[in-house]
C-alpha atoms as a PDB file:
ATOM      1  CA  UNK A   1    -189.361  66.845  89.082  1.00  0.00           C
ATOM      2  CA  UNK A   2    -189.587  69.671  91.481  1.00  0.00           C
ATOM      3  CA  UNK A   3    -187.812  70.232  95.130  1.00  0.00           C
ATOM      4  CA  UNK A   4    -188.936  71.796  97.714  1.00  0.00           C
ATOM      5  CA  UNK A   5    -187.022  71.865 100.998  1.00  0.00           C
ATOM      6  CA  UNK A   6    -188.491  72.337 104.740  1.00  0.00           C
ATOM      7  CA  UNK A   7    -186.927  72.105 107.252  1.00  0.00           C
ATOM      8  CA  UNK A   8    -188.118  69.249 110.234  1.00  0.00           C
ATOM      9  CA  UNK A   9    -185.846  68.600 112.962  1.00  0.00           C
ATOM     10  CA  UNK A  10    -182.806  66.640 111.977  1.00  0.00           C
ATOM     11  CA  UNK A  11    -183.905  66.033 108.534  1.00  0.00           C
ATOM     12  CA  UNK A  12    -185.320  67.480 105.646  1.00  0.00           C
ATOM     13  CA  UNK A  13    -188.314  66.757 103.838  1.00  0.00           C
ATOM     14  CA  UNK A  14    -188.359  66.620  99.917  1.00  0.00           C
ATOM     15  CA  UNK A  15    -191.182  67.848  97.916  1.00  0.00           C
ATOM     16  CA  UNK A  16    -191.230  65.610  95.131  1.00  0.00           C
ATOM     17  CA  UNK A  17    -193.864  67.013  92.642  1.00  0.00           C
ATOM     18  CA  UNK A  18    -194.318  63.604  90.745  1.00  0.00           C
ATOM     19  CA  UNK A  19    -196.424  62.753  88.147  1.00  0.00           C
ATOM     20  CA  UNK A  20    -196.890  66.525  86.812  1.00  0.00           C
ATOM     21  CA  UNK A  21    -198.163  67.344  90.364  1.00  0.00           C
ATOM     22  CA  UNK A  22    -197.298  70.951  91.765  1.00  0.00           C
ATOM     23  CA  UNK A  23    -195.610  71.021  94.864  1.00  0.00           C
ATOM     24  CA  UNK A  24    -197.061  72.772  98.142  1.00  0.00           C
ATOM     25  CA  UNK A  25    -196.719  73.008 101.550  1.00  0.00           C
ATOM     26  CA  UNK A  26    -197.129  69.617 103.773  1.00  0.00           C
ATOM     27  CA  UNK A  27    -199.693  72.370 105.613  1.00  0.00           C
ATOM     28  CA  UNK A  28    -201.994  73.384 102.734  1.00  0.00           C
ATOM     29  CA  UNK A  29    -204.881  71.366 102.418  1.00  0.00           C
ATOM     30  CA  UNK A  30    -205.364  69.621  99.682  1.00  0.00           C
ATOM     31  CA  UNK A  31    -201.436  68.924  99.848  1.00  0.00           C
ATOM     32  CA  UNK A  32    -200.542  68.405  95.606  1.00  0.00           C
ATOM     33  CA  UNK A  33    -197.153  66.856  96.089  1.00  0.00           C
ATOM     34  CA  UNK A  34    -195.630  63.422  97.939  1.00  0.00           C
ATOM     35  CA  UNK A  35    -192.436  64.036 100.436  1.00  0.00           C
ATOM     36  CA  UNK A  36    -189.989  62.438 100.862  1.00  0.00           C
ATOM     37  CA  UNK A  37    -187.615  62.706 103.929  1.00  0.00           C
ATOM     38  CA  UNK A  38    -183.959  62.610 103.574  1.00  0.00           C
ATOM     39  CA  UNK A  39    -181.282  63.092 106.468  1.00  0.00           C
ATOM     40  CA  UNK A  40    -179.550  66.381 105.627  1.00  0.00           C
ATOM     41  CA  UNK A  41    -176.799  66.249 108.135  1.00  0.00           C
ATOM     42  CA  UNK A  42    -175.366  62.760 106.887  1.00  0.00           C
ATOM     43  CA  UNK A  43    -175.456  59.709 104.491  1.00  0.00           C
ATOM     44  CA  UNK A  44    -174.427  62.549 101.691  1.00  0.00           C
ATOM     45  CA  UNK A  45    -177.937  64.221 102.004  1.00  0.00           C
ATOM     46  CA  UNK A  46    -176.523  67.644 100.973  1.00  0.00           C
ATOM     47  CA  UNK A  47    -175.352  65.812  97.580  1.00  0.00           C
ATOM     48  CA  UNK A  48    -179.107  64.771  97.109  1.00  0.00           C
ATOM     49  CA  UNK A  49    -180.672  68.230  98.030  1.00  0.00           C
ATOM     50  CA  UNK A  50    -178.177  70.007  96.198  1.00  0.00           C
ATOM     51  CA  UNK A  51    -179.349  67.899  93.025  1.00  0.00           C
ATOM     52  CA  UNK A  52    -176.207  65.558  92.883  1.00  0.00           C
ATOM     53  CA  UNK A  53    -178.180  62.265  93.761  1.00  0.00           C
ATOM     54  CA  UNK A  54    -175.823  60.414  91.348  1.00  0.00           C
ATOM     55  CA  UNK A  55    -172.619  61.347  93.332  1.00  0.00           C
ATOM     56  CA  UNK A  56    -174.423  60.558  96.609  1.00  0.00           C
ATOM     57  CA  UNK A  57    -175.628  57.111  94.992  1.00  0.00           C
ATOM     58  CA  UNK A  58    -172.134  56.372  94.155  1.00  0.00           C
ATOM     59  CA  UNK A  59    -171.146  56.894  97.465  1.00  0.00           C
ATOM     60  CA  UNK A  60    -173.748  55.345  99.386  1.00  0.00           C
ATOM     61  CA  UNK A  61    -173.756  52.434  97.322  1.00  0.00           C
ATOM     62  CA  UNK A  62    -170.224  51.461  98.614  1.00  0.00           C
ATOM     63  CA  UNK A  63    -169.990  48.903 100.918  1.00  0.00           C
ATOM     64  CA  UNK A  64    -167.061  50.344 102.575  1.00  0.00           C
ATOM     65  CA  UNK A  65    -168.917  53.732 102.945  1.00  0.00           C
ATOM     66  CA  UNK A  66    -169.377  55.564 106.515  1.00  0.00           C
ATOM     67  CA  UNK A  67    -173.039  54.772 106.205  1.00  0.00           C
ATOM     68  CA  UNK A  68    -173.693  51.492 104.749  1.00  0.00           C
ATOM     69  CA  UNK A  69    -175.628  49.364 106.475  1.00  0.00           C
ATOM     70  CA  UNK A  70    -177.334  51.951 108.240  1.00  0.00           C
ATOM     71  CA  UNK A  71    -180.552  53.762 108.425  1.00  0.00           C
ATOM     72  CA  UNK A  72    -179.769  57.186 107.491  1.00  0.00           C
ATOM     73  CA  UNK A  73    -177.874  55.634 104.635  1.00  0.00           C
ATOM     74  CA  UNK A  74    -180.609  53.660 102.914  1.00  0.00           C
ATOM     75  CA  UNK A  75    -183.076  55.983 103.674  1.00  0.00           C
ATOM     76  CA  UNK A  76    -181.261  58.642 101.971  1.00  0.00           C
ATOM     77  CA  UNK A  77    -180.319  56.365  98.961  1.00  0.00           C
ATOM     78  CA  UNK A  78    -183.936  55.451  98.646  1.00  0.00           C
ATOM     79  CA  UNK A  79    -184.379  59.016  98.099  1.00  0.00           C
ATOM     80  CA  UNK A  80    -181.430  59.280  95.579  1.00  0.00           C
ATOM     81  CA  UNK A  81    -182.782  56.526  93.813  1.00  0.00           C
ATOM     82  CA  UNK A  82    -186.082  57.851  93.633  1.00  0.00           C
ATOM     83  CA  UNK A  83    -184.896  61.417  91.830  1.00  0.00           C
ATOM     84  CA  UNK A  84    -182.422  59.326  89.865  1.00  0.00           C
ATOM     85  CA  UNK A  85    -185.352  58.010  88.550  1.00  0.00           C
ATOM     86  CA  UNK A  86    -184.268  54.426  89.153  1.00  0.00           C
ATOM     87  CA  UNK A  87    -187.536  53.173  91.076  1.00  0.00           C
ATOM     88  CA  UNK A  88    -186.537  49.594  91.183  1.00  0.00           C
ATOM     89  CA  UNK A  89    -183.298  50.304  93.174  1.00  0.00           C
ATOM     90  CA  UNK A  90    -185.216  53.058  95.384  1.00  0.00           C
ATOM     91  CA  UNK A  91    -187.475  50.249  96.011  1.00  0.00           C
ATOM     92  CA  UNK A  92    -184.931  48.057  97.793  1.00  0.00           C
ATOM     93  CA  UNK A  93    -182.913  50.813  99.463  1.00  0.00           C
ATOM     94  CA  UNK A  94    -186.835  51.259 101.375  1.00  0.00           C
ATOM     95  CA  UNK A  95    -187.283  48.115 101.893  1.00  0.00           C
ATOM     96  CA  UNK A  96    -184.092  47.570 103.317  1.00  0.00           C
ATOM     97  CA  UNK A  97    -184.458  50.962 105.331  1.00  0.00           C
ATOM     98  CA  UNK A  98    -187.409  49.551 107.231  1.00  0.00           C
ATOM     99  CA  UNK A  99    -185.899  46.521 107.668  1.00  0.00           C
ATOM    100  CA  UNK A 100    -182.598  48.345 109.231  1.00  0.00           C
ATOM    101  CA  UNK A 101    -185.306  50.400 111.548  1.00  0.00           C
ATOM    102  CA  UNK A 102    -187.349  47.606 113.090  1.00  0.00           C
ATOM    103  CA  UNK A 103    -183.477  46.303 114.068  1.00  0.00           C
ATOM    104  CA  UNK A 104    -182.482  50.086 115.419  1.00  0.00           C
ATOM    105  CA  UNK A 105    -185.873  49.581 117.163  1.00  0.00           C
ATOM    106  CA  UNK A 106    -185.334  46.774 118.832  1.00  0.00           C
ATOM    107  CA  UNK A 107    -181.858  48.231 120.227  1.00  0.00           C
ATOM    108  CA  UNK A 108    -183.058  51.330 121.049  1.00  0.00           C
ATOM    109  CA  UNK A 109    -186.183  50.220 123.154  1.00  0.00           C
ATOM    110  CA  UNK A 110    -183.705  47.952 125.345  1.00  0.00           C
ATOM    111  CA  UNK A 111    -181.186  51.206 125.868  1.00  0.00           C
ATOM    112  CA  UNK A 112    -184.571  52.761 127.240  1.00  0.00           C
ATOM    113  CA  UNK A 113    -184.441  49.817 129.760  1.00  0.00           C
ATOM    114  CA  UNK A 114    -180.979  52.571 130.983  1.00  0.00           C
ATOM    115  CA  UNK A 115    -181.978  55.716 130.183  1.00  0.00           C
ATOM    116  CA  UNK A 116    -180.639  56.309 127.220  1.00  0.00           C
ATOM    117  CA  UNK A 117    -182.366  56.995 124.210  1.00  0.00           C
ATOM    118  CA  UNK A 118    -185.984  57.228 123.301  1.00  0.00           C
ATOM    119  CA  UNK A 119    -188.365  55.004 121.746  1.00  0.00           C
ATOM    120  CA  UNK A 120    -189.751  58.097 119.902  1.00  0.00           C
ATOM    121  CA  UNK A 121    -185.941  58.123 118.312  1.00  0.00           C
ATOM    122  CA  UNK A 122    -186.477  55.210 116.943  1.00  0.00           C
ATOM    123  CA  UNK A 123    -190.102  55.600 115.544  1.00  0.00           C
ATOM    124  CA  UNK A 124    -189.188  58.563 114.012  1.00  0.00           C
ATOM    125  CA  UNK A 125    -186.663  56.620 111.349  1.00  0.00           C
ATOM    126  CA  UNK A 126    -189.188  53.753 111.196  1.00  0.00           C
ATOM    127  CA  UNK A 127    -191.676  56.522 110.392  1.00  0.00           C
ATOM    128  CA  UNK A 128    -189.390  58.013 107.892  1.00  0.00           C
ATOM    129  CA  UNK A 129    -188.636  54.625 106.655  1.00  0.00           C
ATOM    130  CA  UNK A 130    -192.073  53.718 106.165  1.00  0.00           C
ATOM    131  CA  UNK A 131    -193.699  57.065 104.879  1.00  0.00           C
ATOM    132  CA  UNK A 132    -190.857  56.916 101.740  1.00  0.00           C
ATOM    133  CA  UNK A 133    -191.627  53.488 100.377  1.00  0.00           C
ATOM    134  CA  UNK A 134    -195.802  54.530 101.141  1.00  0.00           C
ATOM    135  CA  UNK A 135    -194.788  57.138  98.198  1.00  0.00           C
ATOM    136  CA  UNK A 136    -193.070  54.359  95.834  1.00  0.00           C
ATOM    137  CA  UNK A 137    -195.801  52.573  96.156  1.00  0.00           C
ATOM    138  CA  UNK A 138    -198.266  55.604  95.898  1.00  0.00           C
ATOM    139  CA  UNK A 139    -195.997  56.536  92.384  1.00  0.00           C
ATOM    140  CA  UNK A 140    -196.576  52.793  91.332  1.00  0.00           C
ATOM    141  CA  UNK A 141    -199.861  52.742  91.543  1.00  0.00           C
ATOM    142  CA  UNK A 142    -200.313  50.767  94.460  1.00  0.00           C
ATOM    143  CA  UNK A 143    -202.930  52.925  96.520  1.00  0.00           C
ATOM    144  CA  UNK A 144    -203.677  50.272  99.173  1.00  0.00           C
ATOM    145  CA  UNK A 145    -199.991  49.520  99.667  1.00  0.00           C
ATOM    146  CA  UNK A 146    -199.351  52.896 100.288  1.00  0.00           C
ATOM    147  CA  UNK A 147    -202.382  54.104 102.427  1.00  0.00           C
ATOM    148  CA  UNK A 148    -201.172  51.005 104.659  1.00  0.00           C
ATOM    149  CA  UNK A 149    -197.434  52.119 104.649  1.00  0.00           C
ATOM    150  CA  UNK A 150    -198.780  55.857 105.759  1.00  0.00           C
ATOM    151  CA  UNK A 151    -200.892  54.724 108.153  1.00  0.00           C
ATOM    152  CA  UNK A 152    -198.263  52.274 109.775  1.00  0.00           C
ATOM    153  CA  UNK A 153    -195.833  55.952 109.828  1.00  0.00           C
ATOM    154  CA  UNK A 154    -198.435  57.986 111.620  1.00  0.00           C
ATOM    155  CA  UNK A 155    -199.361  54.852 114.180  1.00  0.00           C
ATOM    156  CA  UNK A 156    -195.927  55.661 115.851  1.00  0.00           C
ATOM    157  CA  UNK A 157    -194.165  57.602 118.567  1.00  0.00           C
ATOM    158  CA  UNK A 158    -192.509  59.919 116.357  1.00  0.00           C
ATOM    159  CA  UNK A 159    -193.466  63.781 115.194  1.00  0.00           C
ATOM    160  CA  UNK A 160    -192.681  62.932 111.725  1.00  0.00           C
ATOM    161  CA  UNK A 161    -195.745  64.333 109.623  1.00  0.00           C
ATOM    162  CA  UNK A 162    -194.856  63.471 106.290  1.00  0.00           C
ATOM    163  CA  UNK A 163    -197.136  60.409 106.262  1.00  0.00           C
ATOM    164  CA  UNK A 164    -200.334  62.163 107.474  1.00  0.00           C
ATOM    165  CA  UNK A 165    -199.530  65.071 104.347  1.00  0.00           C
ATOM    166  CA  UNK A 166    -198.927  62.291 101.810  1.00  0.00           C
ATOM    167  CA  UNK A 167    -202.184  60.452 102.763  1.00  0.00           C
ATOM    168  CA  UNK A 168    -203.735  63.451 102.122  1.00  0.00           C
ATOM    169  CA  UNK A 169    -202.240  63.736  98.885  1.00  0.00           C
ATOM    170  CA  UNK A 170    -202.833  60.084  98.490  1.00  0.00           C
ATOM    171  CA  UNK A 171    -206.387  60.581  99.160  1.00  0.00           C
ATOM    172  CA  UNK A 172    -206.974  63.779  96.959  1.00  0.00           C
ATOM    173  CA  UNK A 173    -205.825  62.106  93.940  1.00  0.00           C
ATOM    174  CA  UNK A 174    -208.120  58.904  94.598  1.00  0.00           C
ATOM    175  CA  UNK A 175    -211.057  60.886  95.079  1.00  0.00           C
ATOM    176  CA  UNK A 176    -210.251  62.804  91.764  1.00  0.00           C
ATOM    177  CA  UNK A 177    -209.824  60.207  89.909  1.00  0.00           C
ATOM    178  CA  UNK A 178    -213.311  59.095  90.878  1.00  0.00           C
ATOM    179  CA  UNK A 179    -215.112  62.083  89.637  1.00  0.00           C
END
């Protein structure tokens, strides 16, 4: 598996070149490797960038830990999961992170109601949430799954662009395999 780190905002996104794919930019056209975003700032995500997804899974996966039970915590142990190579668990940390976002969601768009927050906050980790389980189920196999999960991402408020560059990706390797 290869990293490659760019910086976006509050978070990072994570080349993941899977499947004997080469990573490249999110920019170049056709884009050869899925991202993945993790939150660099918190939920351990320098642990996972740094390559020490095992310590930040131990961590995260404590239920008395500073971020259990929230977003940037299960998106980033999706993440963990996923280089850990333990798909199954990645699977429900993304689930559970896009559960945890259409709740932050909710709560978010009523603080709108007083000025403060944004509803684009709260796309953005629903976009986040959405475009990393789009790639477990791209990695699975399940293009249709994922296509839907990408498209969902790019639908909302947010300026995450992860989802649009792994659709492309998504759609370069379905079109290969065709030929």
């Amino acid at each position: 598996m290869r990293n490659h780190v760019v910086r976006h905002g509050a978070a990072l996104m994570l080349l993941l070149g899977l499947l004997g794919a080469v990573s490249a930019q999110a920019d170049e056209a056709p884009v050869q490797g899925y991202i993945m975003t993790v939150y660099s700032n918190m939920a351990h995500g320098k642990k996972i960038l740094s390559g020490s997804e095992n310590r930040a899974i131990a961590k995260l996966a404590r239920k008395n830990d500073l971020h259990a039970g929230y977003l940037e915590g299960e998106i980033n142990l999706c993440v963990a999961y996923t280089k850990a190579k333990q798909v199954d668990k990645a699977t429900a940390a993304c689930d559970s992170a896009i559960e945890l976002s259409l709740r932050d969601a909710k709560r978010i768009k009523r603080s709108t109601l007083f000025g403060r927050a944004s509803v684009q906050v709260a796309d953005t980790g629903r976009a986040i949430a959405l475009t990393n389980r789009g790639v477990l189920h791209a990695i699975a196999g399940e293009e249709a799954q994922a296509r839907a999960k990408f498209e969902m991402a790019m639908e909302l408020q947010s300026t995450e662009q992860s989802a649009k560059a792994n659709l492309a990706v998504l759609e370069s390797r379905l079109a290969a395999s065709r030929s």
